[in-house]
N, C-alpha and C. Protein backbone atom coordinates (compact mmCIF):
# COMPACT_ATOMS: atom_id res chain seq x y z
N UNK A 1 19.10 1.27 -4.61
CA UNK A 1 17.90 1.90 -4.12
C UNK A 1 16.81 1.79 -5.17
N UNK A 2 14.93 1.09 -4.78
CA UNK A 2 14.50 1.40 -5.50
C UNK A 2 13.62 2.58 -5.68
N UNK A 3 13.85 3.39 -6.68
CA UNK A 3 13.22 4.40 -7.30
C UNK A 3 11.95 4.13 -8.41
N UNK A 4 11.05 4.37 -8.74
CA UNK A 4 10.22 3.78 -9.50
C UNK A 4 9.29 5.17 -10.11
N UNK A 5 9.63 5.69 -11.48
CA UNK A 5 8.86 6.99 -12.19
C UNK A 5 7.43 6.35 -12.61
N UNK A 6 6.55 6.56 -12.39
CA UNK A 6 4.77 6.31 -12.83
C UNK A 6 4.57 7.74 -13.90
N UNK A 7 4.80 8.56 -13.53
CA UNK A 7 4.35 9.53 -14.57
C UNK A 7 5.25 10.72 -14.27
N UNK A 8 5.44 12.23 -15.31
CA UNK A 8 5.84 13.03 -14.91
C UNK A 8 6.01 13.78 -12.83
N UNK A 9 4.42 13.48 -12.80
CA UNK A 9 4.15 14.02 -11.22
C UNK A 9 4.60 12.98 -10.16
N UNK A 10 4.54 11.56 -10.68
CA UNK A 10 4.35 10.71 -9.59
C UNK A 10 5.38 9.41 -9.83
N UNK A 11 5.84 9.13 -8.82
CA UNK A 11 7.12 7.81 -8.43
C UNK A 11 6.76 7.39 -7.04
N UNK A 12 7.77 6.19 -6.97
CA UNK A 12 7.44 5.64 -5.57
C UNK A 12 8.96 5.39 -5.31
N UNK A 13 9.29 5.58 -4.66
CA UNK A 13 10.97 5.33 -3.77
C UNK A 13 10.89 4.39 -2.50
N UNK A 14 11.58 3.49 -2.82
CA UNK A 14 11.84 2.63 -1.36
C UNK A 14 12.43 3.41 -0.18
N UNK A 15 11.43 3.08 0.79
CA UNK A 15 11.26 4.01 2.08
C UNK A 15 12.62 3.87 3.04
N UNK A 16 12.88 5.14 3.29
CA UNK A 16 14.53 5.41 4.20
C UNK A 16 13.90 5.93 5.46
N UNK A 17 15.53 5.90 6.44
CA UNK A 17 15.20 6.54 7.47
C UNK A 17 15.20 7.97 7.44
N UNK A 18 15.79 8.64 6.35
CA UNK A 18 15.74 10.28 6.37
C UNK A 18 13.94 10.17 6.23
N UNK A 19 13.01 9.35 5.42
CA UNK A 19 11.62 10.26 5.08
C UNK A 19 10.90 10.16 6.57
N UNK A 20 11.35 9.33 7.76
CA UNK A 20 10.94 9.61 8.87
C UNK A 20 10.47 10.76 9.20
N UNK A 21 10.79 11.57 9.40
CA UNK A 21 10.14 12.81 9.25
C UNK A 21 8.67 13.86 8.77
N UNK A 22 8.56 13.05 7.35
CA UNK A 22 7.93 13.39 6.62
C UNK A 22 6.76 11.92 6.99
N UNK A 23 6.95 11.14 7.23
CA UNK A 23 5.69 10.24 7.05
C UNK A 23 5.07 10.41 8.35
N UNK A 24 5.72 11.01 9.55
CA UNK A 24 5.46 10.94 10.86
C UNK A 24 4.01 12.30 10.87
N UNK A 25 5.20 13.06 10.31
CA UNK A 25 3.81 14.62 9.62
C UNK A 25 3.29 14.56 9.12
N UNK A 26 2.96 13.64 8.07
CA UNK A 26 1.81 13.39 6.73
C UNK A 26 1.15 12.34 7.88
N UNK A 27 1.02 11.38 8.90
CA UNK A 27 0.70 10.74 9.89
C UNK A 27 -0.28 11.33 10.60
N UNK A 28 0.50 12.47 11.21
CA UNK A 28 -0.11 13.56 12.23
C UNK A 28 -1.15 14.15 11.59
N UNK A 29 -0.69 14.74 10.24
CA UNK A 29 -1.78 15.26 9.45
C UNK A 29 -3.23 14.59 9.36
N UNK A 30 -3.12 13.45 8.68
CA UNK A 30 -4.17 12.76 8.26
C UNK A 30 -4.85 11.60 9.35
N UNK A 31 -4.33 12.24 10.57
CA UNK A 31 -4.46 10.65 11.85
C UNK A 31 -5.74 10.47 12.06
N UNK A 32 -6.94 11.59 12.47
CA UNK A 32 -8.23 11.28 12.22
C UNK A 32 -8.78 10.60 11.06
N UNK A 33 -8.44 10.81 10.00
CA UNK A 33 -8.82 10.46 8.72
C UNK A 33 -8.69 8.76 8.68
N UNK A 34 -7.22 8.58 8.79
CA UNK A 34 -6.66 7.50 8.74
C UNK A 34 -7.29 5.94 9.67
N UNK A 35 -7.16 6.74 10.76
CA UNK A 35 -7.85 6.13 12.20
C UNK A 35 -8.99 5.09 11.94
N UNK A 36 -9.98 5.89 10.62
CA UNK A 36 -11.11 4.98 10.65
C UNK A 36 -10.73 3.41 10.16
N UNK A 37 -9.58 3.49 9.76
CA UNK A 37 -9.27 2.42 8.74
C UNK A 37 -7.81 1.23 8.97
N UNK A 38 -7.49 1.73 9.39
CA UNK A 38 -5.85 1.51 10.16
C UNK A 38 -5.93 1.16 11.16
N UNK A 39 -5.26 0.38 11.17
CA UNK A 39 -5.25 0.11 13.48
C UNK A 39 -3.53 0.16 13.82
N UNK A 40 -2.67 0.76 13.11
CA UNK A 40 -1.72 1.22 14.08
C UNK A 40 -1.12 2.74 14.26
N UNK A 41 -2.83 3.75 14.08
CA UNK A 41 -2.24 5.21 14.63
C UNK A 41 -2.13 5.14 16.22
N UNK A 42 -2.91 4.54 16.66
CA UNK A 42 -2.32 4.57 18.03
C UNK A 42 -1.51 4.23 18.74
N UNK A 43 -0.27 3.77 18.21
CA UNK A 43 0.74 2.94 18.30
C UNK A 43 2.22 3.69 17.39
N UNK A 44 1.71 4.89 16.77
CA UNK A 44 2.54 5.65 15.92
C UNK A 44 1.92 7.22 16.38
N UNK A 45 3.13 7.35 17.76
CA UNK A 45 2.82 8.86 18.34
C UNK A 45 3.99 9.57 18.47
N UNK A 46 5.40 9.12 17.68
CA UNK A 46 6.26 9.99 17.83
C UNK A 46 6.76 9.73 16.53
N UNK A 47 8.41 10.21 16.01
CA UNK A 47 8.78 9.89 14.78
C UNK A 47 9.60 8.23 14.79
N UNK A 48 9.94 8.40 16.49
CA UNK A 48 10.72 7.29 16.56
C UNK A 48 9.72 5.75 16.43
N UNK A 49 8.53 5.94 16.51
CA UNK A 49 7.81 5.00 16.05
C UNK A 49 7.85 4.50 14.17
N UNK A 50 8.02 5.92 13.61
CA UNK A 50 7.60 5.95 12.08
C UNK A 50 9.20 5.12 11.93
N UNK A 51 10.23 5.25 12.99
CA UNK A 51 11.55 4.76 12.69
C UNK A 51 11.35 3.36 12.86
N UNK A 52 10.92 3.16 13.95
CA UNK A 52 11.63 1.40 13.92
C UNK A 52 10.26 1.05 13.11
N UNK A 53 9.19 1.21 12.18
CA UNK A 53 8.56 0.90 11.30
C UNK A 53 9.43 0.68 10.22
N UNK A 54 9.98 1.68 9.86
CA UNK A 54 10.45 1.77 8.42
C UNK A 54 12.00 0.71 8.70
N UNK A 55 12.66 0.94 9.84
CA UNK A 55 13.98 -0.77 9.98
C UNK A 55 12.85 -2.01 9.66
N UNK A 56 11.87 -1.91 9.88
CA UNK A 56 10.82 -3.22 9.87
C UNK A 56 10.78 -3.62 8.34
N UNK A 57 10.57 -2.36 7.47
CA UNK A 57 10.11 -2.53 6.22
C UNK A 57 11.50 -2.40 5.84
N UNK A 58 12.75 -2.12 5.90
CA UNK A 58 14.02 -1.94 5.60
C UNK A 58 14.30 -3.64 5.36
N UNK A 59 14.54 -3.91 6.82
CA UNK A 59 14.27 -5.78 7.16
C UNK A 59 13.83 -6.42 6.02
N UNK A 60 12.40 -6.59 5.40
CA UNK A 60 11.84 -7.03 4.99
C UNK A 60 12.00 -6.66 3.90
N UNK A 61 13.14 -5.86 3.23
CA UNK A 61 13.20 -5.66 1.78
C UNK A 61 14.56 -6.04 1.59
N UNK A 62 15.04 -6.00 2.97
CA UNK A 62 16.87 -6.91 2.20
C UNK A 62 16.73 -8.25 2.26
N UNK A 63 15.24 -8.79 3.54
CA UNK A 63 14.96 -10.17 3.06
C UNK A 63 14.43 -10.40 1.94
N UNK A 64 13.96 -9.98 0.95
CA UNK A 64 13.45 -10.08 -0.58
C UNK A 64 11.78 -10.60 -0.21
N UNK A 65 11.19 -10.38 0.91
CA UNK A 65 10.14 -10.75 1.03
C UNK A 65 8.79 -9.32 1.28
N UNK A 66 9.30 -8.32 0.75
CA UNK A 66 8.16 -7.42 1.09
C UNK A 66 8.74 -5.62 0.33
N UNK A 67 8.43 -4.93 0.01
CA UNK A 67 8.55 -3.57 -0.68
C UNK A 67 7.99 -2.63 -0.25
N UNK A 68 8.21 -1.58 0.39
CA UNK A 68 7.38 -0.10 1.27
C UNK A 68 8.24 0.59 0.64
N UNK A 69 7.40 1.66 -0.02
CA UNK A 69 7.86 2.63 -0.87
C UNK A 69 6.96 3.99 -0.45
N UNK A 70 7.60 5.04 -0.49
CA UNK A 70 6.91 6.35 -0.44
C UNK A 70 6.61 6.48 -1.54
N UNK A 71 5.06 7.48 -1.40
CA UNK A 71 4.62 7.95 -2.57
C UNK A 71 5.30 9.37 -2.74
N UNK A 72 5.55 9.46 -4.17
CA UNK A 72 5.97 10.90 -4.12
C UNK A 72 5.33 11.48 -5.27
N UNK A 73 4.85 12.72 -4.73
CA UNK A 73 3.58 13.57 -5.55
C UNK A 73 4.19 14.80 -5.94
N UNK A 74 4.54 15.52 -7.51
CA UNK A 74 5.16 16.44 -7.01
C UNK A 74 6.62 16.84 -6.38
N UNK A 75 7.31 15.77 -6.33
CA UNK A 75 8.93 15.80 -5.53
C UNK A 75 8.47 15.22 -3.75
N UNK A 76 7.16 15.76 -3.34
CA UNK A 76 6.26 15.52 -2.00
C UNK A 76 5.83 14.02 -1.69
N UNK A 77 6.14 13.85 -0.21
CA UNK A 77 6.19 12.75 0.09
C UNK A 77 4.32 12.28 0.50
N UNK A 78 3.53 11.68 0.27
CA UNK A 78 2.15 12.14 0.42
C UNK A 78 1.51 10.65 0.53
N UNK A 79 2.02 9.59 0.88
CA UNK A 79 1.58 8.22 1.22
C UNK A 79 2.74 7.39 1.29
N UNK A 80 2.28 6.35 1.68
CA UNK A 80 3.19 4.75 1.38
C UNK A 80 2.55 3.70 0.80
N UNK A 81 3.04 3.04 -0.12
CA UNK A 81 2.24 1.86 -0.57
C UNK A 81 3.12 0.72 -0.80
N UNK A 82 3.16 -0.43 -0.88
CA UNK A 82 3.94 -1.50 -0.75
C UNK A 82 3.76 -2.60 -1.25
N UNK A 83 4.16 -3.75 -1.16
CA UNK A 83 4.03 -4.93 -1.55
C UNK A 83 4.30 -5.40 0.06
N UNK A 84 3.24 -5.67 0.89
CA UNK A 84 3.16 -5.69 2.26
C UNK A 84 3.88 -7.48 2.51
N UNK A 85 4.00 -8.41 1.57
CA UNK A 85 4.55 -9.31 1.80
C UNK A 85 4.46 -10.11 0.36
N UNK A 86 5.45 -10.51 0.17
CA UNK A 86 5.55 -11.17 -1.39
C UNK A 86 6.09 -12.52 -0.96
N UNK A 87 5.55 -13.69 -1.54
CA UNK A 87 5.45 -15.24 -1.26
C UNK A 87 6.13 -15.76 -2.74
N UNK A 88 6.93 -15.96 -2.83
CA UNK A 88 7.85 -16.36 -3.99
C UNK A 88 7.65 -17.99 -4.48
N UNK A 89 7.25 -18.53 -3.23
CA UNK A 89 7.31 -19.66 -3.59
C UNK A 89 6.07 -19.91 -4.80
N UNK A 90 4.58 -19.39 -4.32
CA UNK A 90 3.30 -19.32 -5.03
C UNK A 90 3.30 -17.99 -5.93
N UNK A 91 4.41 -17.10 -5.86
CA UNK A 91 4.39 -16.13 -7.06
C UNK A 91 3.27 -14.96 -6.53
N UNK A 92 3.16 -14.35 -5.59
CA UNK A 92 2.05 -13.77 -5.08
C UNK A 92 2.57 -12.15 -4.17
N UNK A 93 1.77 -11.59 -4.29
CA UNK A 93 2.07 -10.55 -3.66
C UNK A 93 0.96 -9.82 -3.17
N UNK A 94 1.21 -8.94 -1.92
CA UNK A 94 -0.04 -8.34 -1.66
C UNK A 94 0.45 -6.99 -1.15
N UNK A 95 -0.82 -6.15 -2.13
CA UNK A 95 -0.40 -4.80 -1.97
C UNK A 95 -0.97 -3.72 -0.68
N UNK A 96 -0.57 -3.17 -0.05
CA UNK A 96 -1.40 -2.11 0.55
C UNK A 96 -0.84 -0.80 0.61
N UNK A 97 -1.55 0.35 1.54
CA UNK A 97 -1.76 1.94 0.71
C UNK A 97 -2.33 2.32 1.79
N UNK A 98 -1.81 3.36 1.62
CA UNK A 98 -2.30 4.98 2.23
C UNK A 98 -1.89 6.30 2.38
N UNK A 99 -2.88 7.20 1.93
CA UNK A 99 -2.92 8.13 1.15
C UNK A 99 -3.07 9.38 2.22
N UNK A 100 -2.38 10.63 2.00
CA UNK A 100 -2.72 11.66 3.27
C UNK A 100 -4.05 12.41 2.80
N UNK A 101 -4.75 12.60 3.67
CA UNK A 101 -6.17 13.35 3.09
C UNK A 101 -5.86 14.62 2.32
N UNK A 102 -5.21 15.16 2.37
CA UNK A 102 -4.59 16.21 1.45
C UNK A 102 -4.95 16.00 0.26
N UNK A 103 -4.55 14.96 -0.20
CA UNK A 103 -3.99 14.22 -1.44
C UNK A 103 -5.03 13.57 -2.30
N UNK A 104 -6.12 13.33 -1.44
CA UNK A 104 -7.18 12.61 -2.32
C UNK A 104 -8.14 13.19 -3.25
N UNK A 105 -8.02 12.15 -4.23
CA UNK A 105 -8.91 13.02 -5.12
C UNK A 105 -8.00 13.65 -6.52
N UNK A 106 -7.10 12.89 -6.51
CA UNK A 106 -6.08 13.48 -7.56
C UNK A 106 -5.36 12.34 -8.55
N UNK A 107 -6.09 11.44 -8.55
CA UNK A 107 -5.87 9.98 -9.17
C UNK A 107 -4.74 9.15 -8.42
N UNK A 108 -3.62 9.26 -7.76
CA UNK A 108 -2.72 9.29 -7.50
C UNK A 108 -2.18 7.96 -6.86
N UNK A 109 -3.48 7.29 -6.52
CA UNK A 109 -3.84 5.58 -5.78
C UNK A 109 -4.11 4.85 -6.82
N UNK A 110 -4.67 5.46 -7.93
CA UNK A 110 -4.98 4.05 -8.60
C UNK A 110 -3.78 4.08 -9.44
N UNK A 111 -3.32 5.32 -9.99
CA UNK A 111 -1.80 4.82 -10.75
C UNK A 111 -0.70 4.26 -9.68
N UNK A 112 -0.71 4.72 -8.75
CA UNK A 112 0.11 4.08 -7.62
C UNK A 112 -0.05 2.32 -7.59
N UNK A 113 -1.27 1.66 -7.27
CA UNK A 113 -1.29 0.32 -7.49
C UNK A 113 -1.44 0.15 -8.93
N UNK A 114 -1.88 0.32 -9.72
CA UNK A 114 -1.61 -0.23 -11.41
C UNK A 114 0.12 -0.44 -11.44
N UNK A 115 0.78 0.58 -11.51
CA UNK A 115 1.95 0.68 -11.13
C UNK A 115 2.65 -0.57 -10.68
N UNK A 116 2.28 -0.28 -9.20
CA UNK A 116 2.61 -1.88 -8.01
C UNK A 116 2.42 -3.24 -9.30
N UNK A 117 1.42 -3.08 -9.75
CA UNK A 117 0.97 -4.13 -10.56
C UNK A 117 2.01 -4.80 -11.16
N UNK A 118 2.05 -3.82 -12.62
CA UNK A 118 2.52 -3.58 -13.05
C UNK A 118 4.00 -4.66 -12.78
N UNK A 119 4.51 -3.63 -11.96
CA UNK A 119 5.71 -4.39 -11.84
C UNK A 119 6.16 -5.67 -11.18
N UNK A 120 5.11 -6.02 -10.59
CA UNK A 120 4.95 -7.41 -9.60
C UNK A 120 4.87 -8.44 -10.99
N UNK A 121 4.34 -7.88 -12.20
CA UNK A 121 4.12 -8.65 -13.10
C UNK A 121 5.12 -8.52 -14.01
N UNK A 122 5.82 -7.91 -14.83
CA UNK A 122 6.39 -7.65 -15.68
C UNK A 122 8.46 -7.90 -14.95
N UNK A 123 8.06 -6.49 -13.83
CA UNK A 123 9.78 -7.11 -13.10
C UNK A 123 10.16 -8.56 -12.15
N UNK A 124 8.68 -8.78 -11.45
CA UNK A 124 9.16 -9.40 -10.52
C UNK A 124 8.46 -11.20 -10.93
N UNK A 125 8.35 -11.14 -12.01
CA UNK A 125 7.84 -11.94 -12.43
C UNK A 125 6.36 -12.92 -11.80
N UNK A 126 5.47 -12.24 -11.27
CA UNK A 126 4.75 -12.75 -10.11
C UNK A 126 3.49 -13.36 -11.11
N UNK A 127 3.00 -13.87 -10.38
CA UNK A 127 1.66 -14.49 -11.15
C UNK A 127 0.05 -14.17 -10.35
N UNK A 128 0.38 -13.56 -9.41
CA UNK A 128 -0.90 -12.98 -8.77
C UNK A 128 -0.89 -11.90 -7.91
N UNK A 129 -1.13 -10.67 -7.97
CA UNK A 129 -1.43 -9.52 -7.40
C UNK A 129 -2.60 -9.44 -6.33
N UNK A 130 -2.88 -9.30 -5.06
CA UNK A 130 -4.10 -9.23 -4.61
C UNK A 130 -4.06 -7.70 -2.95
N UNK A 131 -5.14 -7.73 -3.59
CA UNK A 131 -5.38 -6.10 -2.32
C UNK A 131 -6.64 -6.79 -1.67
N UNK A 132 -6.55 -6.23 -0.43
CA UNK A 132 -7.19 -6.34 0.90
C UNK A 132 -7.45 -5.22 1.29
N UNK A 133 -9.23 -4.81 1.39
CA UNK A 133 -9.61 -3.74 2.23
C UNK A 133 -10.75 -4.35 2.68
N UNK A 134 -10.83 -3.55 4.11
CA UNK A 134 -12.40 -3.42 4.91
C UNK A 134 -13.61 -3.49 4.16
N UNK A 135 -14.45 -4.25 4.26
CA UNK A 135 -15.56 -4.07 3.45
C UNK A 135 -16.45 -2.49 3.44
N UNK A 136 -16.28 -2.09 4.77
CA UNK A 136 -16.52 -0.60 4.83
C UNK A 136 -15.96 0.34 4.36
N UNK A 137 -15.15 0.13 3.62
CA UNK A 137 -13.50 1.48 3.48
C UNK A 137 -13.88 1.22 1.50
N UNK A 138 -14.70 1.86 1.28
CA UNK A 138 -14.94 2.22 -0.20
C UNK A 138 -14.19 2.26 -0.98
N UNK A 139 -13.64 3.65 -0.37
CA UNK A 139 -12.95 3.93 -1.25
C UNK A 139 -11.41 3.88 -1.60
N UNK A 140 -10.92 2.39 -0.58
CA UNK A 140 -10.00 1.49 -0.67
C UNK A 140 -10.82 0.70 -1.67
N UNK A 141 -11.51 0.08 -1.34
CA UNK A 141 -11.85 -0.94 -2.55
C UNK A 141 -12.11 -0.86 -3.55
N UNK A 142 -12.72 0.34 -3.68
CA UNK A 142 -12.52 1.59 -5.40
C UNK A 142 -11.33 1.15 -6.36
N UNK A 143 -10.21 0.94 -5.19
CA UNK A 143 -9.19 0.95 -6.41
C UNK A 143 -9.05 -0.33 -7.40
N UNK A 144 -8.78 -1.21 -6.47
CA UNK A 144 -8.88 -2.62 -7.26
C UNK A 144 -10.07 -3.16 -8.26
N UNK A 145 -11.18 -2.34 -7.91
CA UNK A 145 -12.33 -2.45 -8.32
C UNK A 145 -12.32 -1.91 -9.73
N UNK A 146 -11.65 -0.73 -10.15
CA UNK A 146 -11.67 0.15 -10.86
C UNK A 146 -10.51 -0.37 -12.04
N UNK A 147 -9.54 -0.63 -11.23
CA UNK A 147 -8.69 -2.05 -12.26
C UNK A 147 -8.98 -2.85 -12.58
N UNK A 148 -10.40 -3.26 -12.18
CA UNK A 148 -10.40 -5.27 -12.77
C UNK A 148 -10.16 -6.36 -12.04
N UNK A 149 -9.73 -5.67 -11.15
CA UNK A 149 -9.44 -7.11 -9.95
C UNK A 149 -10.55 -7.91 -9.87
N UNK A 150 -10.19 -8.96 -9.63
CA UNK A 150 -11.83 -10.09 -9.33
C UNK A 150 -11.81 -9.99 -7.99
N UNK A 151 -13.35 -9.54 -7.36
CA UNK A 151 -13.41 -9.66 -6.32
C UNK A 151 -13.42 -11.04 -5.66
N UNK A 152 -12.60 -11.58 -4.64
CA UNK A 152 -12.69 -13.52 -4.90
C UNK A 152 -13.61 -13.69 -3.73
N UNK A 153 -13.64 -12.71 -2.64
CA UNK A 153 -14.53 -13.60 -1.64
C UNK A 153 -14.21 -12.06 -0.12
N UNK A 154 -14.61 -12.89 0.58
CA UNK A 154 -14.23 -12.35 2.23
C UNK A 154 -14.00 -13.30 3.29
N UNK A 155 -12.50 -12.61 3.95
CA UNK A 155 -12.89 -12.78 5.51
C UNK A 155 -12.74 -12.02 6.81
N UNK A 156 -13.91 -12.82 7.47
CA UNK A 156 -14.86 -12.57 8.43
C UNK A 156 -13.62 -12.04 9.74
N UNK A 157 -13.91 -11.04 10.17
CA UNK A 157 -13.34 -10.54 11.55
C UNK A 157 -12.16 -11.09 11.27
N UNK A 158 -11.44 -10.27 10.26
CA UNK A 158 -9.84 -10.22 9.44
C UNK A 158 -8.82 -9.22 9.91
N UNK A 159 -9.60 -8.21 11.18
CA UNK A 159 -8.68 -7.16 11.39
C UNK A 159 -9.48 -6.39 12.66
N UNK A 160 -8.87 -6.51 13.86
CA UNK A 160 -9.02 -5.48 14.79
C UNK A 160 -8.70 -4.24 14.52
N UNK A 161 -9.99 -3.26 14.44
CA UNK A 161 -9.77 -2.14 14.40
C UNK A 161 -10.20 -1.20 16.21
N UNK A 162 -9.29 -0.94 16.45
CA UNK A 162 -9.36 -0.47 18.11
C UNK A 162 -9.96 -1.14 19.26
N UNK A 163 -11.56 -1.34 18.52
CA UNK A 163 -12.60 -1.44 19.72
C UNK A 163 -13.60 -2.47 18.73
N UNK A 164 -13.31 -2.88 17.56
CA UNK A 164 -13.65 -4.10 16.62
C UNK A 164 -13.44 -4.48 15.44
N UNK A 165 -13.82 -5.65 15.12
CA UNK A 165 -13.09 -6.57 14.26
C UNK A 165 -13.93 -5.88 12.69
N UNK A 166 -13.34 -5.97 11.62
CA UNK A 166 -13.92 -5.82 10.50
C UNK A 166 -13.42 -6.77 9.37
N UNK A 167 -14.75 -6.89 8.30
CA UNK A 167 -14.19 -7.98 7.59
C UNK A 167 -13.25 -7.53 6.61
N UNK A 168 -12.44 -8.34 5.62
CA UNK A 168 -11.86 -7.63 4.40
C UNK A 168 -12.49 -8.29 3.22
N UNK A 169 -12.63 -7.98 1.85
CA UNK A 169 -12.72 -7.73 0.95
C UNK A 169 -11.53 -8.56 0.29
N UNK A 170 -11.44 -9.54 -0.31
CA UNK A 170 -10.06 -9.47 -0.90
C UNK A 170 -10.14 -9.66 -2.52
N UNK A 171 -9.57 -8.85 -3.17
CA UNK A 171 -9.27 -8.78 -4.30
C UNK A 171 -8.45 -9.58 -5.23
N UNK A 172 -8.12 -10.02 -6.44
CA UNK A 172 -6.97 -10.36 -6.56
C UNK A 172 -6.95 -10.34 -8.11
N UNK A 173 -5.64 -10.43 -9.06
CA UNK A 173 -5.59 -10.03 -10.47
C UNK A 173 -4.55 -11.18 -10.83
N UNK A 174 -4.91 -11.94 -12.16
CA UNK A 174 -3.59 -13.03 -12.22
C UNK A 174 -2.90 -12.02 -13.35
N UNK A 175 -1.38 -12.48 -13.60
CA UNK A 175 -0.77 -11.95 -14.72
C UNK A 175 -1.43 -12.00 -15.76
N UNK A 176 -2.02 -13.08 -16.48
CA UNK A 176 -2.40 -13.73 -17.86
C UNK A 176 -3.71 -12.52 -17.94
N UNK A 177 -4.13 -12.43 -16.93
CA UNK A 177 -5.89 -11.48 -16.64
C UNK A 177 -5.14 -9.82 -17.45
N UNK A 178 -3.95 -9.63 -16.47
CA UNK A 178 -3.87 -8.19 -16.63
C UNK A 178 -3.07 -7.66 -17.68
N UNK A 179 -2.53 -9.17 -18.65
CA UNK A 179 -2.13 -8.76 -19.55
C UNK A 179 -3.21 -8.27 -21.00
N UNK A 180 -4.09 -8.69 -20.99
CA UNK A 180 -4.91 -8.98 -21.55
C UNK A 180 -5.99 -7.36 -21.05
N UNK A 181 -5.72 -6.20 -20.74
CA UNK A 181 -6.55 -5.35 -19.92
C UNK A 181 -6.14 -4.24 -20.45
């Protein structure tokens, strides 16, 4: 199982079917919030949805191609963040996040991806880190921004959000960059 300590308050644990529960309610909690930014709350209306999500990300971590981890704040389960798909062949990984509105405002995202970093570089031997947000969603792009990421470019109508397309932002950090930081 991976377990992963960031600081006294904060770790990330590879996501089970017991935290079903808890991500379905931190879900419910923050679903307006979330909504603006996400396009699958509407598609995540019971727990048994948060279930066959997390066999998805289960899947995809005994294939060695992807990492979903709960955030844990406190012992408290209070986001997920991941390595949404890792490409081994080009050494690459890409991270994404989200945070319950509760929660914001407590540093807790940017050590969360430094972290991700971190170890994409040092354990997993990777050679490029890169995050993807909405060009509208700030304060997603805050984070990478705030690390050093080079912003490399955009693309155009990259993501249906309900009722339209938005662009992303994409970020990205090489090893050699972030050793050096």
């Amino acid at each position: 199982m991976f377990l992963h300590k960031i600081n006294a308050d904060l770790s990330l644990k590879l996501i089970q079917l017991n935290d079903a529960d808890r991500v379905f309610e931190l879900t419910e909690e923050s679903r307006s919030y979330l909504r603006e930014w996400l396009p699958w709350l509407d598609t995540t209306t019971k727990v048994k949805d948060t279930k066959d999500y997390i066999k998805f990300c289960l899947k995809g971590f005994s294939e060695n191609n992807s990492l979903t981890t709960v955030i844990l704040f406190k012992g408290d389960i209070v986001g997920v963040a991941s390595f949404n798909s890792i490409n081994w062949s080009n050494k690459t990984a890409y991270i994404g996040y989200w945070l319950g509105h509760a929660y914001q405002g407590n540093g807790i995202m940017i050590n969360v991806v430094r972290a991700l970093t971190d170890y994409a570089f040092q354990e997993l031997q990777l050679n490029k880190v890169e995050v993807r947000a909405a060009s509208g969603n700030k304060k997603s792009r805050s984070i990478p921004e705030k690390l050093q990421f080079t912003e490399e470019g955009s693309i155009r109508k990259a993501e249906w959000l309900y009722d339209h397309y938005v662009d992303h932002v994409v970020y990205g950090v090489l090893a050699e960059e972030w050793a050096s930081y």
